[in-house]
PDB file of N, CA and C in Angstrom:
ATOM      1  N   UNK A   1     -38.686   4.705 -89.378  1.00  0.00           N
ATOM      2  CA  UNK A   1     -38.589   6.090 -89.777  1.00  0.00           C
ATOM      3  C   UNK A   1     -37.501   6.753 -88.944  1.00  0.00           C
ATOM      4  N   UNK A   2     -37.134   7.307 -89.498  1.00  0.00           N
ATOM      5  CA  UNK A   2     -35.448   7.976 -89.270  1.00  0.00           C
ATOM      6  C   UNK A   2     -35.963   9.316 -88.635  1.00  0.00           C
ATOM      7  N   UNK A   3     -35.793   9.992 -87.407  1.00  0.00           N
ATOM      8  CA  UNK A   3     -36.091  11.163 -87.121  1.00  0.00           C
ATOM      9  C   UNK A   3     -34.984  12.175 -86.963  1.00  0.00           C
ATOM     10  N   UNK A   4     -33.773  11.691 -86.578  1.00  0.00           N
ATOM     11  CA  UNK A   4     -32.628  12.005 -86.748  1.00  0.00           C
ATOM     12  C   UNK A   4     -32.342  13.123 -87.416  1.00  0.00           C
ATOM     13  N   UNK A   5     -31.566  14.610 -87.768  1.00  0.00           N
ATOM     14  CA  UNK A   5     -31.572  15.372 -88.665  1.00  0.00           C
ATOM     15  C   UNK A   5     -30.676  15.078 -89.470  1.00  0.00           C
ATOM     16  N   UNK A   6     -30.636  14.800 -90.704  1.00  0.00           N
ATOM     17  CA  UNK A   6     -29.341  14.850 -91.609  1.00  0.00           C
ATOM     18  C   UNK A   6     -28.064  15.890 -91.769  1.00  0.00           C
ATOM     19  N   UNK A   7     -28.687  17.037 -91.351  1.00  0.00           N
ATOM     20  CA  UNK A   7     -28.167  17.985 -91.316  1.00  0.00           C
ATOM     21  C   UNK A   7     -27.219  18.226 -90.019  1.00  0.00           C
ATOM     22  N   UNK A   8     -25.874  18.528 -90.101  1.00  0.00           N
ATOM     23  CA  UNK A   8     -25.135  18.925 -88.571  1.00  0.00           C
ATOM     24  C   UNK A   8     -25.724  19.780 -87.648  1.00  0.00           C
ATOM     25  N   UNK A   9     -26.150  19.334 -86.407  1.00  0.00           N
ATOM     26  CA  UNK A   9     -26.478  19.881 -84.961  1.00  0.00           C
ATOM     27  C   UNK A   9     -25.949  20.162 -84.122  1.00  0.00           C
ATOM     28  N   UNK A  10     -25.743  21.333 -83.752  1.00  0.00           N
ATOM     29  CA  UNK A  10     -25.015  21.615 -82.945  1.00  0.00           C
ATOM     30  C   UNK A  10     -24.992  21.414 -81.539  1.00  0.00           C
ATOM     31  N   UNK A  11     -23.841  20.255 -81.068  1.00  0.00           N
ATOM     32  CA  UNK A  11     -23.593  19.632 -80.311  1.00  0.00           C
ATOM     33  C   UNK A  11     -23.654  20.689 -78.809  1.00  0.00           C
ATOM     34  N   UNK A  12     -23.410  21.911 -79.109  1.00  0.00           N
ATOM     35  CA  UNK A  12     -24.680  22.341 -77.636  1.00  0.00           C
ATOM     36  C   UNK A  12     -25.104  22.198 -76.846  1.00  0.00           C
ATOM     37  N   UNK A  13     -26.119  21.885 -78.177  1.00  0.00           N
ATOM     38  CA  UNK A  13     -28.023  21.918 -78.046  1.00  0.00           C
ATOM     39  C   UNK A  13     -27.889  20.859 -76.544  1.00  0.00           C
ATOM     40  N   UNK A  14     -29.008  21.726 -75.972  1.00  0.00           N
ATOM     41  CA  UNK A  14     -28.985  20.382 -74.738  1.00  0.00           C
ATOM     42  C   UNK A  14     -30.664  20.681 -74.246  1.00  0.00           C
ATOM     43  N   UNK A  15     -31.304  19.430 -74.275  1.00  0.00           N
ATOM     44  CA  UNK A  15     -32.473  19.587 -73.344  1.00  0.00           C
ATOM     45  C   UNK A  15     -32.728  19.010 -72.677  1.00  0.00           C
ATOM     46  N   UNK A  16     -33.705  19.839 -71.256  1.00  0.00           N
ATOM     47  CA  UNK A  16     -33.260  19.439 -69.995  1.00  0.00           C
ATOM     48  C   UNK A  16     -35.333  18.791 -69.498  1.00  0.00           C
ATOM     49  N   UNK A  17     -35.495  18.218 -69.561  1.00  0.00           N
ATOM     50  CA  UNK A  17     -37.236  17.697 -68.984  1.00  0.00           C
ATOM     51  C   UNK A  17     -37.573  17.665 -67.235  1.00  0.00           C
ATOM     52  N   UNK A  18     -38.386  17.825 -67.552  1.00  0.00           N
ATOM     53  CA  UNK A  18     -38.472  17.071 -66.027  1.00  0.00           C
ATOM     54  C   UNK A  18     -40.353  16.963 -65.998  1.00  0.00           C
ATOM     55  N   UNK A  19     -40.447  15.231 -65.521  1.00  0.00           N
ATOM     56  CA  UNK A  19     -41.412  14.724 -66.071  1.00  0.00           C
ATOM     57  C   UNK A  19     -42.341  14.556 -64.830  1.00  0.00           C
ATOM     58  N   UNK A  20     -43.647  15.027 -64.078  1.00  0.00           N
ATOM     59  CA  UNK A  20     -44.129  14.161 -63.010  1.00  0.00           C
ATOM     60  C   UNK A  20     -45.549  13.348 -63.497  1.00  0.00           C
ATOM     61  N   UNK A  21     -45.798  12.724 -62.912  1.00  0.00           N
ATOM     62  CA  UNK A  21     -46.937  11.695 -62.760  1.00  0.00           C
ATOM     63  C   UNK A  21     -48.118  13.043 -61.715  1.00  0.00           C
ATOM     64  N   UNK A  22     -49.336  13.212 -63.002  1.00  0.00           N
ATOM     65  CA  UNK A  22     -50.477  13.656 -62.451  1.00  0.00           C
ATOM     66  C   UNK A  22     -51.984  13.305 -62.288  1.00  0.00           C
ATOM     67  N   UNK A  23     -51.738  12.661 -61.632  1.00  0.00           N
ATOM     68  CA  UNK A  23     -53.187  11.863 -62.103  1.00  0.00           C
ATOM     69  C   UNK A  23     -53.014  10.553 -62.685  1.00  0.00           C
ATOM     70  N   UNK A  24     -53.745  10.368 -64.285  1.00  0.00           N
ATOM     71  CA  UNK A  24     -53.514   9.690 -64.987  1.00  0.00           C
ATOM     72  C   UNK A  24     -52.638  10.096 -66.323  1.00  0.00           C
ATOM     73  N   UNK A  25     -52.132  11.203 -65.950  1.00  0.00           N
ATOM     74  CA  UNK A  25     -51.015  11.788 -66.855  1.00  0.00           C
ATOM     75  C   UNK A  25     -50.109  12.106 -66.545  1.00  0.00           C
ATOM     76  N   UNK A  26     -48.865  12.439 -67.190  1.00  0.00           N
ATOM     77  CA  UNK A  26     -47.508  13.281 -66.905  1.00  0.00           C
ATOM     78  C   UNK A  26     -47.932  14.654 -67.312  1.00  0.00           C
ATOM     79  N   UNK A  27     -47.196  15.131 -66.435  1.00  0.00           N
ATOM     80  CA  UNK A  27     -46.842  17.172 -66.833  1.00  0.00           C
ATOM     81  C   UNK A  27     -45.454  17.423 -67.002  1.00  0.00           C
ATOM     82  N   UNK A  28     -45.247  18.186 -68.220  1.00  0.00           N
ATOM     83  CA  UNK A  28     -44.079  18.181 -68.668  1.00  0.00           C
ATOM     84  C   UNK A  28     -43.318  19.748 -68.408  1.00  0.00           C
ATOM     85  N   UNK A  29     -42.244  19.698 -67.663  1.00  0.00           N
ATOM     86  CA  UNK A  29     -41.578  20.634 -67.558  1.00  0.00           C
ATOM     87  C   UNK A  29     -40.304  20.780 -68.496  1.00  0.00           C
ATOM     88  N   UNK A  30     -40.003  22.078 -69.291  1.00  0.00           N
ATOM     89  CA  UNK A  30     -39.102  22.040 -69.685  1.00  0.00           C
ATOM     90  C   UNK A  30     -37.880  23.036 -69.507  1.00  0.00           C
ATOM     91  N   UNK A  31     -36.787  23.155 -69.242  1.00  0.00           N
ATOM     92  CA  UNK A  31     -35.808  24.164 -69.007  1.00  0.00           C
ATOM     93  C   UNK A  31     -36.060  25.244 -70.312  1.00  0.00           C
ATOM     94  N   UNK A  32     -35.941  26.376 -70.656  1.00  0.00           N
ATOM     95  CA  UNK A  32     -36.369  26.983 -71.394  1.00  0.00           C
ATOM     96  C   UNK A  32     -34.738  27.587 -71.954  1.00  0.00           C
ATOM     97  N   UNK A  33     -33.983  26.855 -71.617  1.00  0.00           N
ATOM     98  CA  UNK A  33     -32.661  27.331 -72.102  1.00  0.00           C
ATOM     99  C   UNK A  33     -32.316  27.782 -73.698  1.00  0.00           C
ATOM    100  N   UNK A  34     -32.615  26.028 -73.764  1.00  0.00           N
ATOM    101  CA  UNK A  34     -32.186  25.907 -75.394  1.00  0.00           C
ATOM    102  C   UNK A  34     -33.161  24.675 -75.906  1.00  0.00           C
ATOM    103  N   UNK A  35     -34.214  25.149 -76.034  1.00  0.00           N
ATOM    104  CA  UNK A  35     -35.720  24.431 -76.474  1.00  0.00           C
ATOM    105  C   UNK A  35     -35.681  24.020 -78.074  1.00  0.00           C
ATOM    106  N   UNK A  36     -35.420  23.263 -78.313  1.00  0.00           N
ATOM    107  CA  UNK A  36     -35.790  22.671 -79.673  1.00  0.00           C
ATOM    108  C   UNK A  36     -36.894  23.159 -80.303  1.00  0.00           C
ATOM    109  N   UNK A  37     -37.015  23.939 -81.606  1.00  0.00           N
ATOM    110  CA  UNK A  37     -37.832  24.433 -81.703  1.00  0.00           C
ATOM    111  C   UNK A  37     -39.597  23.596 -81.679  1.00  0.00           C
ATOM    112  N   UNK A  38     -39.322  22.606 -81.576  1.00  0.00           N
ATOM    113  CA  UNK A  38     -40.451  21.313 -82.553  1.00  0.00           C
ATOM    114  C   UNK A  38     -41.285  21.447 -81.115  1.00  0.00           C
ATOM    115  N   UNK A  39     -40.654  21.376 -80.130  1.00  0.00           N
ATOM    116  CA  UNK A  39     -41.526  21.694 -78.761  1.00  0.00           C
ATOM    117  C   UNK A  39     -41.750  22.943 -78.571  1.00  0.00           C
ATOM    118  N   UNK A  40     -41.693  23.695 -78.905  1.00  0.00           N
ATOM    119  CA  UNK A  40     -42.100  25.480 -78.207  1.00  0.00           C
ATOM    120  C   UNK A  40     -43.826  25.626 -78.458  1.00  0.00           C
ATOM    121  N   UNK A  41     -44.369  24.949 -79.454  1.00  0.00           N
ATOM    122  CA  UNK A  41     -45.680  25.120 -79.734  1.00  0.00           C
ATOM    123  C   UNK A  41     -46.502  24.768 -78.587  1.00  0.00           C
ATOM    124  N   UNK A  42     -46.250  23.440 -78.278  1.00  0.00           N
ATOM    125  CA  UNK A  42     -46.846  22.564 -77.347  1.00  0.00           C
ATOM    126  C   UNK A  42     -47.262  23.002 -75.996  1.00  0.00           C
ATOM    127  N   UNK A  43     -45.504  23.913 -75.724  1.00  0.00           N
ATOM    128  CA  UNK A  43     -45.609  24.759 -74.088  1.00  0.00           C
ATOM    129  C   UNK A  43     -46.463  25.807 -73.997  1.00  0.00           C
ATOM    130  N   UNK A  44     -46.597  25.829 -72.652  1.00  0.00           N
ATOM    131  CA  UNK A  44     -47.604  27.018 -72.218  1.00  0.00           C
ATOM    132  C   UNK A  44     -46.480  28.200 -72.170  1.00  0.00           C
ATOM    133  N   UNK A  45     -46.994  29.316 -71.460  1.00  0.00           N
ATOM    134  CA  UNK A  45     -45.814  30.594 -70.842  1.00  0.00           C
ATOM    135  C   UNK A  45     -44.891  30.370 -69.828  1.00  0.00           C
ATOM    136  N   UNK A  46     -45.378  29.077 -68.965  1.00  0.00           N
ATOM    137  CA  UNK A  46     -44.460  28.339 -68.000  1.00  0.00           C
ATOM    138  C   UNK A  46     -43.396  27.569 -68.321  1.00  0.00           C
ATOM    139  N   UNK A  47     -43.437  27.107 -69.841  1.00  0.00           N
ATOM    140  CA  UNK A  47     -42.474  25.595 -70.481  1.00  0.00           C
ATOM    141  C   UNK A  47     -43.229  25.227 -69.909  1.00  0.00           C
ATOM    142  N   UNK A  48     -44.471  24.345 -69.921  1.00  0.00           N
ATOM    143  CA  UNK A  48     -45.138  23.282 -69.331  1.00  0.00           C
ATOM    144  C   UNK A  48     -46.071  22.839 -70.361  1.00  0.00           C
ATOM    145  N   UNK A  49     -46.203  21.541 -70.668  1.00  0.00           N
ATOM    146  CA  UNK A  49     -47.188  20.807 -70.892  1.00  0.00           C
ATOM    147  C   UNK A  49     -47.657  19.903 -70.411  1.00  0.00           C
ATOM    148  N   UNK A  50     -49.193  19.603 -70.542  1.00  0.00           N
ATOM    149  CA  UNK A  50     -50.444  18.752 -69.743  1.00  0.00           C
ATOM    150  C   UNK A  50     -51.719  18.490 -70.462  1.00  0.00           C
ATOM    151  N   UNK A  51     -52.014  17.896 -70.834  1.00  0.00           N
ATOM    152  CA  UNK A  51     -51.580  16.150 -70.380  1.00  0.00           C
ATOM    153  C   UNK A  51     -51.125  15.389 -71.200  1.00  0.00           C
ATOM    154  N   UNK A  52     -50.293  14.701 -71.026  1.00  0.00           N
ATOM    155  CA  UNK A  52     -49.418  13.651 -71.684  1.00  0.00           C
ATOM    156  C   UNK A  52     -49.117  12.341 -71.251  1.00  0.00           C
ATOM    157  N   UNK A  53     -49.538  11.222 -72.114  1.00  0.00           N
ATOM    158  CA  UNK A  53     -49.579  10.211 -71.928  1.00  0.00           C
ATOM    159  C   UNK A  53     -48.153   9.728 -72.196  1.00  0.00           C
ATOM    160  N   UNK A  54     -47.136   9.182 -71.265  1.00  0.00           N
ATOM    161  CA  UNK A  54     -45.926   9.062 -71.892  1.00  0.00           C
ATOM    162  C   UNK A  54     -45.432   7.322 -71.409  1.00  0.00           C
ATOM    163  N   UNK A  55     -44.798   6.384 -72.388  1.00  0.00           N
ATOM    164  CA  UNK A  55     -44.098   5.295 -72.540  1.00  0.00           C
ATOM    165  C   UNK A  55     -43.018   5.594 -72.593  1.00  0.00           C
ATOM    166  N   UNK A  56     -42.284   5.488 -70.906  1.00  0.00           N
ATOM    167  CA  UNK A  56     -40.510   5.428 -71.335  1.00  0.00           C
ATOM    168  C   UNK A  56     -40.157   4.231 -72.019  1.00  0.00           C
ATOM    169  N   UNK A  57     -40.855   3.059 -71.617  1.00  0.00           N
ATOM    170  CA  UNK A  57     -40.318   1.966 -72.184  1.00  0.00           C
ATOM    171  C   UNK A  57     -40.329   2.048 -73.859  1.00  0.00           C
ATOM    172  N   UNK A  58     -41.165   2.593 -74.469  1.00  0.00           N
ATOM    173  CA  UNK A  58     -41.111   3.251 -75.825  1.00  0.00           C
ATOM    174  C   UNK A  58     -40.179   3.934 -76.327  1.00  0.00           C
ATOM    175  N   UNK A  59     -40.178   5.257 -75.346  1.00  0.00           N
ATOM    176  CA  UNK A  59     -39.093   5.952 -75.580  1.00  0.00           C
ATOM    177  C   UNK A  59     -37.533   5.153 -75.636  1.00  0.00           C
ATOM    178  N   UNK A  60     -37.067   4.555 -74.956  1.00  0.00           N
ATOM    179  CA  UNK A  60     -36.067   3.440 -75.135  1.00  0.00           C
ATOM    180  C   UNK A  60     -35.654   3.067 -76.209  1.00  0.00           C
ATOM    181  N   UNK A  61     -37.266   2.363 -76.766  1.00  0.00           N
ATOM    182  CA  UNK A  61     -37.159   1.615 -78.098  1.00  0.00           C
ATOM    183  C   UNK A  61     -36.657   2.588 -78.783  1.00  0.00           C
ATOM    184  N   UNK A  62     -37.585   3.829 -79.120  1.00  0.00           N
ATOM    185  CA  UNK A  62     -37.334   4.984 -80.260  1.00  0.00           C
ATOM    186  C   UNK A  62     -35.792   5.311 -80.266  1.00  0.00           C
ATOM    187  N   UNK A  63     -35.086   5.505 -79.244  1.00  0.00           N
ATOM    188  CA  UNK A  63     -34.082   6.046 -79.066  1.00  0.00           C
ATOM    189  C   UNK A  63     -32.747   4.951 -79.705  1.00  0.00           C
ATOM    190  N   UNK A  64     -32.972   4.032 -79.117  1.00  0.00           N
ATOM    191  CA  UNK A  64     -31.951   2.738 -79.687  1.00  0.00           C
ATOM    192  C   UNK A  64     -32.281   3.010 -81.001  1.00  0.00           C
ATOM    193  N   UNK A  65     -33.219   3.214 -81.753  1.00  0.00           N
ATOM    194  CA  UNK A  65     -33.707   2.800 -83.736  1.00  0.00           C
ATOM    195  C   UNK A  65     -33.066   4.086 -83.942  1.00  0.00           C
ATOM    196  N   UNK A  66     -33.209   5.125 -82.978  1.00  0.00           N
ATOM    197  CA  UNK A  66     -32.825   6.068 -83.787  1.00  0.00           C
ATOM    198  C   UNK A  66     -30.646   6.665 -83.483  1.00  0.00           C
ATOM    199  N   UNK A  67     -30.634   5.430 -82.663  1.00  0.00           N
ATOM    200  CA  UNK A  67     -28.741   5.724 -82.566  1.00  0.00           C
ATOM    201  C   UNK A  67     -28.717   7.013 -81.474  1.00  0.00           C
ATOM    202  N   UNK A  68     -29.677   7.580 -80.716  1.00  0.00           N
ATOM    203  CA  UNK A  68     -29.689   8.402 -79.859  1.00  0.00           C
ATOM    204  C   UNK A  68     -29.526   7.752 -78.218  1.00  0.00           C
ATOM    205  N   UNK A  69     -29.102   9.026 -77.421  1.00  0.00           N
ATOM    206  CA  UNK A  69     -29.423   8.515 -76.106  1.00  0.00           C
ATOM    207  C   UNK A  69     -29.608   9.565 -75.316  1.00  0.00           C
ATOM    208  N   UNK A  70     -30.364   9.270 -73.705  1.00  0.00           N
ATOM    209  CA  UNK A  70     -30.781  10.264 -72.928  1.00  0.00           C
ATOM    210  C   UNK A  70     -30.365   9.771 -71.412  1.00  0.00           C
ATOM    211  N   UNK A  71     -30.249  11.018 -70.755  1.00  0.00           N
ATOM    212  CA  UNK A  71     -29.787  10.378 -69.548  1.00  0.00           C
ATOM    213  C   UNK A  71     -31.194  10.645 -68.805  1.00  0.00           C
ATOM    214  N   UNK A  72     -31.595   9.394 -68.264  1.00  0.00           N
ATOM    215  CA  UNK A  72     -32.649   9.335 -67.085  1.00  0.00           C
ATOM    216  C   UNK A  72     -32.193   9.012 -65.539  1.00  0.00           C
ATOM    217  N   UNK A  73     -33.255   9.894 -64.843  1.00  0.00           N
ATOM    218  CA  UNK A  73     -33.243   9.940 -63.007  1.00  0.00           C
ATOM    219  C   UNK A  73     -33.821   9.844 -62.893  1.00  0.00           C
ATOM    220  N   UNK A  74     -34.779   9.253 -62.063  1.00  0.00           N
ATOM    221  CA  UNK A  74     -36.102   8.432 -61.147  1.00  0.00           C
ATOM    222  C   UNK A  74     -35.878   8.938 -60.282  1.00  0.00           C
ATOM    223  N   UNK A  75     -37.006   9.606 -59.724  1.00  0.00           N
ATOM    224  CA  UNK A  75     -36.940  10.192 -58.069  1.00  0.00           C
ATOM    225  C   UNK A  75     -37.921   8.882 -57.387  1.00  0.00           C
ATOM    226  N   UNK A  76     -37.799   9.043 -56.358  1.00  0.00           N
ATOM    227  CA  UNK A  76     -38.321   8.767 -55.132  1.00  0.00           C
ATOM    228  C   UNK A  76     -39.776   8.527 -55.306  1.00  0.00           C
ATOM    229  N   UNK A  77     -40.374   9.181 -56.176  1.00  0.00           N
ATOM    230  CA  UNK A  77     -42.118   9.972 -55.644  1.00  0.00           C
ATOM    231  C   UNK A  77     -42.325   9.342 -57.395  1.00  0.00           C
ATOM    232  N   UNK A  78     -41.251   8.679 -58.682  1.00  0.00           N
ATOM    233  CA  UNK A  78     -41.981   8.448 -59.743  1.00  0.00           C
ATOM    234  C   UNK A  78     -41.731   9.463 -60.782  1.00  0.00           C
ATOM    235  N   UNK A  79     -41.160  10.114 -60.600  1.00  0.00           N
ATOM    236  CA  UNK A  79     -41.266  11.448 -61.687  1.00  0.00           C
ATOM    237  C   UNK A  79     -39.681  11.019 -62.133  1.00  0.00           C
ATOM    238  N   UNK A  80     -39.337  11.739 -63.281  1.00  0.00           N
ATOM    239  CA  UNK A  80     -38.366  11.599 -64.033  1.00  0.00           C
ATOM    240  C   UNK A  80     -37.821  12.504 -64.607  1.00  0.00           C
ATOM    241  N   UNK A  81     -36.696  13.026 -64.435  1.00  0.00           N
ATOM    242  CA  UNK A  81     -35.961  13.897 -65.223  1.00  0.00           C
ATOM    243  C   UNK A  81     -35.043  13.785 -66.430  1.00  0.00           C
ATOM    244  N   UNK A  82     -34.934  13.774 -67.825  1.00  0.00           N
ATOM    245  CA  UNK A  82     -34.528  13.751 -68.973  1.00  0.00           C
ATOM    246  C   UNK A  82     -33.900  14.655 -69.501  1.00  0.00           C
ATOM    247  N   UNK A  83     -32.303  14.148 -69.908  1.00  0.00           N
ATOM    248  CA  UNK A  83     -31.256  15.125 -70.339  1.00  0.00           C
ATOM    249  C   UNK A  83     -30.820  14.595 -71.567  1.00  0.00           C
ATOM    250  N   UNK A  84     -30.606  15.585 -72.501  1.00  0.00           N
ATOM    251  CA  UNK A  84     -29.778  14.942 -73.916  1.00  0.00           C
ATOM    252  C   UNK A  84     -29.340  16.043 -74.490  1.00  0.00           C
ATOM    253  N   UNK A  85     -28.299  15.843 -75.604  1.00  0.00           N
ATOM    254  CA  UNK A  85     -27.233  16.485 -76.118  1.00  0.00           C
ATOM    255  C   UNK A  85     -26.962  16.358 -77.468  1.00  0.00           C
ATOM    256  N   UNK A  86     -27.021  17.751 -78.289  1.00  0.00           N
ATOM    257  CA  UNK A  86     -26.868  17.511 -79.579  1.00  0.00           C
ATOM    258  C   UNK A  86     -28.038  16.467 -80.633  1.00  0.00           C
ATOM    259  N   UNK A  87     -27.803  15.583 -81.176  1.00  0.00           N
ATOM    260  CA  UNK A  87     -28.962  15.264 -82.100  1.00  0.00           C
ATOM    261  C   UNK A  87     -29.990  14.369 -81.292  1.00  0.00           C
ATOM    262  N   UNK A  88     -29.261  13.630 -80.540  1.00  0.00           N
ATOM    263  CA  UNK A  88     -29.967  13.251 -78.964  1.00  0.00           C
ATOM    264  C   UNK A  88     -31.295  13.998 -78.557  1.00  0.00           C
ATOM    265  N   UNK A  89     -31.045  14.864 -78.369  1.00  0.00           N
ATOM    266  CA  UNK A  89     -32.030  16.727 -77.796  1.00  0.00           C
ATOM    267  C   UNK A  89     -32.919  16.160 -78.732  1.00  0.00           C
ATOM    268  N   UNK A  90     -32.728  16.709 -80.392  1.00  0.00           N
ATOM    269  CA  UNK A  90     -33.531  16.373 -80.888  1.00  0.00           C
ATOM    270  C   UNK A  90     -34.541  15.185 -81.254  1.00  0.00           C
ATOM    271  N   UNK A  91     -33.703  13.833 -81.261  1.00  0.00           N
ATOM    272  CA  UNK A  91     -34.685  12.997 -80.964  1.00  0.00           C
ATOM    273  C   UNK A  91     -35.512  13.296 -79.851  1.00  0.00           C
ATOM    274  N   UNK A  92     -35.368  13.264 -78.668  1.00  0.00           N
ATOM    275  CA  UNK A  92     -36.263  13.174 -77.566  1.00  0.00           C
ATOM    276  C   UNK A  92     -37.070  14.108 -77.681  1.00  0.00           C
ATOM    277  N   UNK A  93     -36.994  15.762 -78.041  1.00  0.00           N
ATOM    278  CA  UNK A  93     -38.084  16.595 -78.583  1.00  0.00           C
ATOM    279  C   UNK A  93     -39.090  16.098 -79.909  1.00  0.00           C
ATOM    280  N   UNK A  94     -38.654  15.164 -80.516  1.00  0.00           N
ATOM    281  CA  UNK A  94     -39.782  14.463 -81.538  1.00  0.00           C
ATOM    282  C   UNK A  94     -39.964  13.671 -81.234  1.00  0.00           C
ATOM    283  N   UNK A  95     -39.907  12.831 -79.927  1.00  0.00           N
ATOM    284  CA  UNK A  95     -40.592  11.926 -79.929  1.00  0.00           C
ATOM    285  C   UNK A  95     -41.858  12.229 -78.849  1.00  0.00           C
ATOM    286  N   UNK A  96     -41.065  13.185 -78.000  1.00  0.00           N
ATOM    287  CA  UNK A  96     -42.108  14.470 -76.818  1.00  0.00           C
ATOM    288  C   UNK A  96     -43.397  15.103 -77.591  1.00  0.00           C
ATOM    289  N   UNK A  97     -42.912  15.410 -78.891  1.00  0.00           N
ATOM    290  CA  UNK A  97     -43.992  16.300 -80.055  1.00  0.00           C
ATOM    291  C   UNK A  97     -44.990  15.277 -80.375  1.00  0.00           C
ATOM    292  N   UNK A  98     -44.718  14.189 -81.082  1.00  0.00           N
ATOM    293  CA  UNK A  98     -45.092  12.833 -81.346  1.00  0.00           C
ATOM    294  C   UNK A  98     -46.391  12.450 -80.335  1.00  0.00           C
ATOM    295  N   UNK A  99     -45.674  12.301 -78.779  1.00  0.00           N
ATOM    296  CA  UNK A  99     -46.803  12.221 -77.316  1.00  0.00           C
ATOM    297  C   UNK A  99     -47.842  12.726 -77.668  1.00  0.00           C
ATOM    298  N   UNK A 100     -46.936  14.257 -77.569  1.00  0.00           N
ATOM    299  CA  UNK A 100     -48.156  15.613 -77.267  1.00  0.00           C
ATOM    300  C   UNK A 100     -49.550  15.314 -78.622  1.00  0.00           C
ATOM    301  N   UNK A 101     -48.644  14.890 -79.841  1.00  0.00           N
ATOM    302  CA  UNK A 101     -49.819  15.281 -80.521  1.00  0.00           C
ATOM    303  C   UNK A 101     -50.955  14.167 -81.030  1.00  0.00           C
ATOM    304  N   UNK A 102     -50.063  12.603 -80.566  1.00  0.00           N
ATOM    305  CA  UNK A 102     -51.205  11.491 -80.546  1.00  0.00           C
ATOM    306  C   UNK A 102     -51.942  11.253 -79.234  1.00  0.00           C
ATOM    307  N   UNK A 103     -51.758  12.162 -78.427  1.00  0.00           N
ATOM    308  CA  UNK A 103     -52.129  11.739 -76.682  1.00  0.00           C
ATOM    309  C   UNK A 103     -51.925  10.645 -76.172  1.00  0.00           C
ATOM    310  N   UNK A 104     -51.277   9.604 -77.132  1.00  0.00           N
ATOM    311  CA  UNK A 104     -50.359   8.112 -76.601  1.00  0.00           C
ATOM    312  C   UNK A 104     -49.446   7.999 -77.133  1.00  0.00           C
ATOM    313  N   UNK A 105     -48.083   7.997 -76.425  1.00  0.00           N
ATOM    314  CA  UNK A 105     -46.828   7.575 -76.999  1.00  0.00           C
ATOM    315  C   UNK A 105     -46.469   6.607 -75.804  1.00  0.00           C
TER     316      UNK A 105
END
């Protein structure tokens, strides 16, 4: 399944994550710059969502099928920060929506 938009995106668009390990979940931070709309539901009043079960190694997969890419940073402590650009953005916000709304991605 193609998540990709058919439609031209404006190359922009940029979203910015930042992911930590809580528990047995991630909490999702998001820059509130330029939010894809498909995630705004999900966030609280902070840009934050909790709890989320998240597979980067998934995410990987999704991203290669879908011709997208994201730039990842690994801190020190496990947590991860996630950047992408233009239709990119949007993949990674549907596949973030996807998480949020099966509680396993």
């Amino acid at each position: 399944m193609e998540l990709l938009p058919k439609i031209p995106v404006d190359a922009s668009l940029r979203l910015n994550v930042f992911c930590t390990r809580d528990q047995d979940a991630w909490r999702l931070y998001v820059a509130p710059g330029s939010c894809p709309r498909v995630l705004r539901p999900l966030l609280d009043q902070h840009w934050e969502a909790y709890p989320l079960l998240l597979d980067f190694d998934d995410l990987d997969h999704y991203l290669a099928a879908q011709g997208a890419s994201v730039e990842k940073r690994w801190s020190r402590s496990g947590s991860v920060e996630l950047s992408a650009h233009g239709a990119s953005a949007i993949a990674l916000a549907n596949w973030l929506a996807a998480a949020a709304a099966s509680g396993v991605r």
